[in-house]
N, C-alpha and C. Protein backbone atom coordinates (compact mmCIF):
# COMPACT_ATOMS: atom_id res chain seq x y z
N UNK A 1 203.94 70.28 78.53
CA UNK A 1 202.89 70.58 77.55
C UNK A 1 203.54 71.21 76.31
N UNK A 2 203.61 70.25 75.69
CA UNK A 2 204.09 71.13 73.71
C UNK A 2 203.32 72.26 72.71
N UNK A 3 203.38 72.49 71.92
CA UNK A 3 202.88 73.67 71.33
C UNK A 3 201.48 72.89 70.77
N UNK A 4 201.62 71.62 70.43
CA UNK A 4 200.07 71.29 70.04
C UNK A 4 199.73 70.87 71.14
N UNK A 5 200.10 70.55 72.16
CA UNK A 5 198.88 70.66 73.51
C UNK A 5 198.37 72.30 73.39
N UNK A 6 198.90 72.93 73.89
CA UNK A 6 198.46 74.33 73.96
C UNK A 6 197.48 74.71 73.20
N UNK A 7 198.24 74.68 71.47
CA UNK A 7 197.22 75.00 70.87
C UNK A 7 195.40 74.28 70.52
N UNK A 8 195.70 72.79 70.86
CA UNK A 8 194.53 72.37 70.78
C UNK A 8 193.61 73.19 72.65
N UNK A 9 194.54 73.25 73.24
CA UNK A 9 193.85 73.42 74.69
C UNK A 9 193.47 74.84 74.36
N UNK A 10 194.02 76.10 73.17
CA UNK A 10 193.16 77.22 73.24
C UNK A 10 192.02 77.02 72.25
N UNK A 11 192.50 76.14 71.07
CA UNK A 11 191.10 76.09 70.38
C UNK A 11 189.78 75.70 71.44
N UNK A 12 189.80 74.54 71.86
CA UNK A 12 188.96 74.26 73.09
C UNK A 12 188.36 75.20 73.81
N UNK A 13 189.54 75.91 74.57
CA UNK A 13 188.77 76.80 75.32
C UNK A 13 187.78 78.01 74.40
N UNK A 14 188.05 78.08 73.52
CA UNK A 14 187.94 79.40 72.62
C UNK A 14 186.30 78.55 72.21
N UNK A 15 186.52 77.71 71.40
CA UNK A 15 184.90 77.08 71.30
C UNK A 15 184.55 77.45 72.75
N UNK A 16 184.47 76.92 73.64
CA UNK A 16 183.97 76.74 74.77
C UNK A 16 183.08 78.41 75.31
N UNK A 17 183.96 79.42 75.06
CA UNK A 17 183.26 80.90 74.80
C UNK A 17 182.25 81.06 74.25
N UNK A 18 182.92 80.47 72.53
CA UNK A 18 181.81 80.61 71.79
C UNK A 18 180.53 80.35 72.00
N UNK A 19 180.45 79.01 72.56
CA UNK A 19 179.14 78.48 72.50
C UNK A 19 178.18 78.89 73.96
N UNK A 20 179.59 79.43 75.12
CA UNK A 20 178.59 80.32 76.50
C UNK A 20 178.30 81.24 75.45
N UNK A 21 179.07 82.03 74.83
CA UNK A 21 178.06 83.63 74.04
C UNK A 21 177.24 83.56 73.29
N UNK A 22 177.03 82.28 72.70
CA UNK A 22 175.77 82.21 71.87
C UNK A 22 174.37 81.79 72.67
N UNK A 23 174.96 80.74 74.36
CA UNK A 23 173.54 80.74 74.73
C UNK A 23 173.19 81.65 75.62
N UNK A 24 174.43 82.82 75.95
CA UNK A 24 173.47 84.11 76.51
C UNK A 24 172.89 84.69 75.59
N UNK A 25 173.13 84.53 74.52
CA UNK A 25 172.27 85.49 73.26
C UNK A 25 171.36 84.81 73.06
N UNK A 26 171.26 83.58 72.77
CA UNK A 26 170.07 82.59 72.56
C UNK A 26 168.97 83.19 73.75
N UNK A 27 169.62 83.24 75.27
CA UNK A 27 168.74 83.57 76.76
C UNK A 27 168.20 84.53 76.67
N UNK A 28 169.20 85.20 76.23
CA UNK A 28 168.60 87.10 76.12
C UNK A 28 167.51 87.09 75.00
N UNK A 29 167.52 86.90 74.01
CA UNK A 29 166.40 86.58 72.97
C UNK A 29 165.36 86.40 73.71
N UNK A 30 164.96 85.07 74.17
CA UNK A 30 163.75 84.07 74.53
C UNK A 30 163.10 85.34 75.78
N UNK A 31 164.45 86.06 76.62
CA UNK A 31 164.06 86.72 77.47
C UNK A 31 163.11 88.08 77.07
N UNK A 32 163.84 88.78 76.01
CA UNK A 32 163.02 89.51 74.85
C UNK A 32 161.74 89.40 74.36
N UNK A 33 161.77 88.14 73.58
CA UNK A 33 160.14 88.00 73.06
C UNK A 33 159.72 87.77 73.99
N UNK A 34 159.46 86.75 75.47
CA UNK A 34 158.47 86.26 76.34
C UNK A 34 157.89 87.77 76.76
N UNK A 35 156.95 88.02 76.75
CA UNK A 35 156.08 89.01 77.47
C UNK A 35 156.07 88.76 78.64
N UNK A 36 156.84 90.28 79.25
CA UNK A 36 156.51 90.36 81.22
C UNK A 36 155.34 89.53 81.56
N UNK A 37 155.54 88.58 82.18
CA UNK A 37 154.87 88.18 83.45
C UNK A 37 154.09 88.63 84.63
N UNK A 38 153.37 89.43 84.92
CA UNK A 38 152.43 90.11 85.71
C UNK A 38 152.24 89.01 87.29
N UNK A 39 153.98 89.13 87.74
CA UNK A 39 153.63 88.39 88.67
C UNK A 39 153.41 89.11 90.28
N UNK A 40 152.62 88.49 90.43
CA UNK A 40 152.40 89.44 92.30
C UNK A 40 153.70 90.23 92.72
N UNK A 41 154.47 90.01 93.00
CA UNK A 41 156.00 90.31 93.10
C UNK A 41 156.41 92.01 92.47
N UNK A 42 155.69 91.43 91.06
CA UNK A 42 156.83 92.84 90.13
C UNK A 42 155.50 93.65 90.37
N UNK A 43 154.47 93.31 90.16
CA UNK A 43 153.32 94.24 90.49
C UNK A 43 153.29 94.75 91.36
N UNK A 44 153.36 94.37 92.87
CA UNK A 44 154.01 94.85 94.22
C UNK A 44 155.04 95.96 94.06
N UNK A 45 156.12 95.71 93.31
CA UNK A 45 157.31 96.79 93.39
C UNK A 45 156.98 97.74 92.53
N UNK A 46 156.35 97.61 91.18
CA UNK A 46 155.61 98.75 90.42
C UNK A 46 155.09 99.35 90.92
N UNK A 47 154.21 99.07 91.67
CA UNK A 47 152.92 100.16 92.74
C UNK A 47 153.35 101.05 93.64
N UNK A 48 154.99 99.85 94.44
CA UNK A 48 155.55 100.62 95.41
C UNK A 48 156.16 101.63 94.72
N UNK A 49 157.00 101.45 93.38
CA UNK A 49 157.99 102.35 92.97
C UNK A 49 157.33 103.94 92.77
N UNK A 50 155.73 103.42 92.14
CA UNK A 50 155.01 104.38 91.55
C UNK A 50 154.48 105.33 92.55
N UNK A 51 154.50 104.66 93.92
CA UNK A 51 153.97 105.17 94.81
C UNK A 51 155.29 106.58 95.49
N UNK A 52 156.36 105.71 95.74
CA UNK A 52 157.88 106.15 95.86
C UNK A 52 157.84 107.81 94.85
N UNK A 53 157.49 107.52 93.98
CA UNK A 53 157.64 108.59 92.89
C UNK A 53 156.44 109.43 92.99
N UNK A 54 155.35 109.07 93.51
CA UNK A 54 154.29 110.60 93.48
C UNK A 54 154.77 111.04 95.09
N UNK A 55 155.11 110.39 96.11
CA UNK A 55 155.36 110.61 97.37
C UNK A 55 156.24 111.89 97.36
N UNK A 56 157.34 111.96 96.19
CA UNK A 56 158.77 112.37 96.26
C UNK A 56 157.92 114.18 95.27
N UNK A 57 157.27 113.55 94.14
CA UNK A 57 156.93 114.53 93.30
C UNK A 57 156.00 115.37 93.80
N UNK A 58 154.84 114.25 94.31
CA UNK A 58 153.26 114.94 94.47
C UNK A 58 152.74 114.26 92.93
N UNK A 59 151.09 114.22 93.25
CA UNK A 59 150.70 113.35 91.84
C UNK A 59 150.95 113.93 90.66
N UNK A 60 151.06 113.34 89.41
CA UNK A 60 151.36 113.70 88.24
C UNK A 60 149.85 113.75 87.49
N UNK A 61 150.15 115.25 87.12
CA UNK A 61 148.89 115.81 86.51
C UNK A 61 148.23 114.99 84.87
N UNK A 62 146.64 115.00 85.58
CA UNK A 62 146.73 113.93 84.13
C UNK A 62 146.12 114.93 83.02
N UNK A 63 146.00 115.95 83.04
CA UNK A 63 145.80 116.91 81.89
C UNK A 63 146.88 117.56 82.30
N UNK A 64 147.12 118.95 80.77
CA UNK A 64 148.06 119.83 81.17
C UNK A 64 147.50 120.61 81.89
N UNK A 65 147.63 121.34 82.96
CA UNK A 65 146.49 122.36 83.71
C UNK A 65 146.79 123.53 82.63
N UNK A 66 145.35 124.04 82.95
CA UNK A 66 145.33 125.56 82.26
C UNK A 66 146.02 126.21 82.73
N UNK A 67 146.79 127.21 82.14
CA UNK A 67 147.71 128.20 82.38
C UNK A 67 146.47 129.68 82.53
């Protein structure tokens, strides 16, 4: 392999980066604007988590109590 194999084989690879890092950024975007999904699933683990967390705390006061 000669120096212009090489070098065409890093330009190559080097595009080849480029264009994975632009469509995780492109992914991550689309993933950004789409508004959460309210699917049975994440709603399930929200409830559980929320549940997890007053279990651990005790409920969270929904006024400040009077002092």
């Amino acid at each position: 392999m000669n120096y212009l194999d090489q070098y065409v084989a890093r330009e190559m690879y080097e595009e080849r980066l480029k264009e994975a890092a632009a469509q995780r950024r492109a992914r991550k975007v689309q993933r950004l604007r789409k508004p959460l999904v309210a699917s049975p699933l994440r709603q399930w683990t929200a409830r559980l988590l929320i549940g997890v967390g007053t279990r651990v705390q005790g409920p969270r006061p929904i006024s400040p109590a009077p002092v």
